[in-house]
N, C-alpha and C. Protein backbone atom coordinates (compact mmCIF):
# COMPACT_ATOMS: atom_id res chain seq x y z
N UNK A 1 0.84 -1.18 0.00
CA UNK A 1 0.00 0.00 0.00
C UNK A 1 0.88 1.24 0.00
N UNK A 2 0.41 2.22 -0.90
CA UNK A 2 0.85 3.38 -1.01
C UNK A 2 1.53 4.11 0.41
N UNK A 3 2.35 5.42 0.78
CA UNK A 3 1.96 5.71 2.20
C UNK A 3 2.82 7.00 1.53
N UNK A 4 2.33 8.10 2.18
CA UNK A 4 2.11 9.45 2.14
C UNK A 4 2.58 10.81 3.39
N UNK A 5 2.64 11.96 2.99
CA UNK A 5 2.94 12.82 3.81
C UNK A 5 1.75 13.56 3.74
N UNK A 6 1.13 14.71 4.70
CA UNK A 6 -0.21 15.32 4.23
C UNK A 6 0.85 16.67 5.00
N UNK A 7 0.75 17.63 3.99
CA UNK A 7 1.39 18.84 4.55
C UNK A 7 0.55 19.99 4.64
N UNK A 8 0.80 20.71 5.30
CA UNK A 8 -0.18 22.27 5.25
C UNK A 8 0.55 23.36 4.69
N UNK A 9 -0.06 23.32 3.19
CA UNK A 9 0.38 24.83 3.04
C UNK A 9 0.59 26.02 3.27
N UNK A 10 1.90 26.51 2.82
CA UNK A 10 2.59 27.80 3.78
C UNK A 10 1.18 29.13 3.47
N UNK A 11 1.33 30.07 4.81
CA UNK A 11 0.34 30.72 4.87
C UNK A 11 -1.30 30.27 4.64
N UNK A 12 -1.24 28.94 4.75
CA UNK A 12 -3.10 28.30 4.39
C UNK A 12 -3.21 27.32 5.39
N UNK A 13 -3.49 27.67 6.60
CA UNK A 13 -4.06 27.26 8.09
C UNK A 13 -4.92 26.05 7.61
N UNK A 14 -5.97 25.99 6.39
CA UNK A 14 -6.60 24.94 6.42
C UNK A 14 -6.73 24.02 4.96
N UNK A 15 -5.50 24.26 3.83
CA UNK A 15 -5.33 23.99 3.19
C UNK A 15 -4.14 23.09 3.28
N UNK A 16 -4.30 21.62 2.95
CA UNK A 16 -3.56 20.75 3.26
C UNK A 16 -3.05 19.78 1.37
N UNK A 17 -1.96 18.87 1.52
CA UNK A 17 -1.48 18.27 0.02
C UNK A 17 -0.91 17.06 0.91
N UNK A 18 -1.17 16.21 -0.03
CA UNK A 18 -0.97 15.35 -0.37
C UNK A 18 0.44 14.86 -1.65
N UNK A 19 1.10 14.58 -0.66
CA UNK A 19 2.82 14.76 -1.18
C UNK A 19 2.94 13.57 -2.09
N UNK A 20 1.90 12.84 -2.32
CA UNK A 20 2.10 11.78 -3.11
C UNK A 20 1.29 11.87 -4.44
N UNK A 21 0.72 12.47 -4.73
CA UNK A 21 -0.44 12.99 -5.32
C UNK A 21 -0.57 14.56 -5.76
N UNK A 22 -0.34 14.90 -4.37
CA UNK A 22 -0.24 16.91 -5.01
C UNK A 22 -1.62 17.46 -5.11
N UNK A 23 -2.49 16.54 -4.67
CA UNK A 23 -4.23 16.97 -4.47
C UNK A 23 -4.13 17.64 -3.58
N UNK A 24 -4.85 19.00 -3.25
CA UNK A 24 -4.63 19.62 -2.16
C UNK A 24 -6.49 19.80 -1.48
N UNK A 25 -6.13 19.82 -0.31
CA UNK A 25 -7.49 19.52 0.43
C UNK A 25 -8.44 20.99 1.14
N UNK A 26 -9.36 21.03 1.40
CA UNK A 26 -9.21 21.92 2.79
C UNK A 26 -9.94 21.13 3.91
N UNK A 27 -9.11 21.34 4.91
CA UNK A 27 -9.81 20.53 6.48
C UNK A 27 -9.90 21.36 7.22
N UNK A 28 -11.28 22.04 7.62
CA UNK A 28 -11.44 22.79 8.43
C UNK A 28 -11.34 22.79 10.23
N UNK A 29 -11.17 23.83 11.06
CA UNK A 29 -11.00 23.40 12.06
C UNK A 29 -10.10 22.33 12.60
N UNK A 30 -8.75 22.70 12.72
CA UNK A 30 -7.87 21.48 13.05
C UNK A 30 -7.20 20.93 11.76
N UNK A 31 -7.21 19.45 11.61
CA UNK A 31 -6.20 19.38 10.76
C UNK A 31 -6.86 17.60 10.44
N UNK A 32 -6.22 17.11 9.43
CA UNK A 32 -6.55 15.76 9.50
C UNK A 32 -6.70 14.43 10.58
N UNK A 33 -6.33 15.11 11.38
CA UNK A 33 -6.47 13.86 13.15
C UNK A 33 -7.62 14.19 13.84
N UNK A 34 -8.39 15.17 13.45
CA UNK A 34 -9.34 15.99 14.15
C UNK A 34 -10.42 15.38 13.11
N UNK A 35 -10.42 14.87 12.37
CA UNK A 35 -11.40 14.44 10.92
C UNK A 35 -11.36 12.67 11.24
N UNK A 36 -10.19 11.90 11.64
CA UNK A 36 -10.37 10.49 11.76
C UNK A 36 -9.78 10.40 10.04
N UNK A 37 -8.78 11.11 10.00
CA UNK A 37 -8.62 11.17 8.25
C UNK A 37 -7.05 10.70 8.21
N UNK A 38 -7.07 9.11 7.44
CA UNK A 38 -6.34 8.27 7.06
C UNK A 38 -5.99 8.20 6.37
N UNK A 39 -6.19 8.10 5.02
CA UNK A 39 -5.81 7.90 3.69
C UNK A 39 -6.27 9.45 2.61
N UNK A 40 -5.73 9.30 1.58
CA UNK A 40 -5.52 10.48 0.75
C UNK A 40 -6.96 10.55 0.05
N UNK A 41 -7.93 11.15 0.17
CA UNK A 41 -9.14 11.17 -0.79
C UNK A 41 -9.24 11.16 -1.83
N UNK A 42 -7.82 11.92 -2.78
CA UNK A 42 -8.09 11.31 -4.19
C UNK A 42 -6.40 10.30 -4.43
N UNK A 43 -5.77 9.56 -3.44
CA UNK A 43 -4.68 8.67 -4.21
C UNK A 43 -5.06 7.44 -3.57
N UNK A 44 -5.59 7.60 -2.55
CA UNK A 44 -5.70 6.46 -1.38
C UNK A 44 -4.42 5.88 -0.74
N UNK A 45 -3.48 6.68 -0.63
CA UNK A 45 -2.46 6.53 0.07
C UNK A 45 -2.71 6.65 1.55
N UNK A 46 -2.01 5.49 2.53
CA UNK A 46 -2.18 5.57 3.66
C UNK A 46 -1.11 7.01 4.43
N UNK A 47 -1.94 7.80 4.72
CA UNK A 47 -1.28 9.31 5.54
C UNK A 47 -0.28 8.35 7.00
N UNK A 48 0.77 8.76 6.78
CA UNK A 48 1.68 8.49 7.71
C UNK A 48 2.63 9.79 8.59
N UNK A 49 2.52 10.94 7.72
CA UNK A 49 2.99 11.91 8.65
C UNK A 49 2.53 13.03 8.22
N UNK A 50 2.35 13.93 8.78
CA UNK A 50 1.77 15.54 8.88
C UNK A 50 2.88 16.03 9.01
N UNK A 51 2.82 17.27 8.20
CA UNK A 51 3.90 18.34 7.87
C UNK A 51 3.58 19.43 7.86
N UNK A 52 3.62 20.67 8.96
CA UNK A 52 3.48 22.10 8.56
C UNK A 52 4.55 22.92 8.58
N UNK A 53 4.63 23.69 7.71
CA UNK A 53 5.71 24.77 7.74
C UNK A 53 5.19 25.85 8.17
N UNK A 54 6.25 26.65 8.74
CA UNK A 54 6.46 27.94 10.00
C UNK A 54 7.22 28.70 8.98
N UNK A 55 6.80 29.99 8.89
CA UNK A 55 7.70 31.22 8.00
C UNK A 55 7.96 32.07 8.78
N UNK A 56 9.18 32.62 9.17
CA UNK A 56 9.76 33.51 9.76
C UNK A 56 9.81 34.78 8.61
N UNK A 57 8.87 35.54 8.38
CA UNK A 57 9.47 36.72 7.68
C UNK A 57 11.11 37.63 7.80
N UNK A 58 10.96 37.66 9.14
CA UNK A 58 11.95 38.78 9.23
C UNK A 58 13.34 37.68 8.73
N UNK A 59 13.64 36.50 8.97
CA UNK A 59 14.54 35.82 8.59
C UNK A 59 15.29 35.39 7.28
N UNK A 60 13.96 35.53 6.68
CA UNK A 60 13.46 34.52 5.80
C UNK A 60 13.94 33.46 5.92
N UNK A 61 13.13 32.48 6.57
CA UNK A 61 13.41 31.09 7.17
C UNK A 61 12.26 30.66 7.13
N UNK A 62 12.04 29.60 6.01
CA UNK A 62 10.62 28.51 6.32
C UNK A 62 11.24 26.77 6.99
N UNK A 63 10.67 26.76 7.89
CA UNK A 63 11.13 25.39 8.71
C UNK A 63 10.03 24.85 8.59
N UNK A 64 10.54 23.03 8.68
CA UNK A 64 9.27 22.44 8.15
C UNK A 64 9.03 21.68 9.60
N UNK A 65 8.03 21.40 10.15
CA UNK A 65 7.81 20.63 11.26
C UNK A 65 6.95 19.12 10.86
N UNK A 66 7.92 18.42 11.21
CA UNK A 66 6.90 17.03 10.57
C UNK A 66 6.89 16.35 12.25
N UNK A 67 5.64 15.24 12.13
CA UNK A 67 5.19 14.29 13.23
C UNK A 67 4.53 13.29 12.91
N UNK A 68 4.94 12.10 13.25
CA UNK A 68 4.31 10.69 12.92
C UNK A 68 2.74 10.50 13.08
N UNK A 69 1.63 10.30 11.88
CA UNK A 69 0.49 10.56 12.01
C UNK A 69 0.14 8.59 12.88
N UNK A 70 -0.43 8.63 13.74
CA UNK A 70 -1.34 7.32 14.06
C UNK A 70 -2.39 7.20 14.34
């Protein structure tokens, strides 16, 4: 079975992708763990980690924060 990253796009709080696929979602309120949301809606890849990135303007520094989805 497929297996996947689900990231949140920079500056889009509820706009999320699918790193295997590149379908991008919106999940309101919270994030895909808050939904019971497993697999990719349009690849069906099993979601294994969440990824959001943090932008530091004044730096210019985007850091990516990833965490094991279960």
């Amino acid at each position: 079975m497929a297996e996947c990253t689900f990231r949140r796009q920079v500056g889009q709080d509820e706009t999320w992708e699918c790193l295997a696929c590149h379908a991008s979602w919106v999940v309101l309120k919270g994030g895909p763990k808050e939904y019971d949301l497993h697999y990719c809606p349009n690849c069906g890849a099993k979601i294994t980690k969440l990824e959001r990135t943090i932008s530091n303007a004044e730096d210019d520094v985007t850091t990516i924060v990833s965490e094991d989805y279960k």
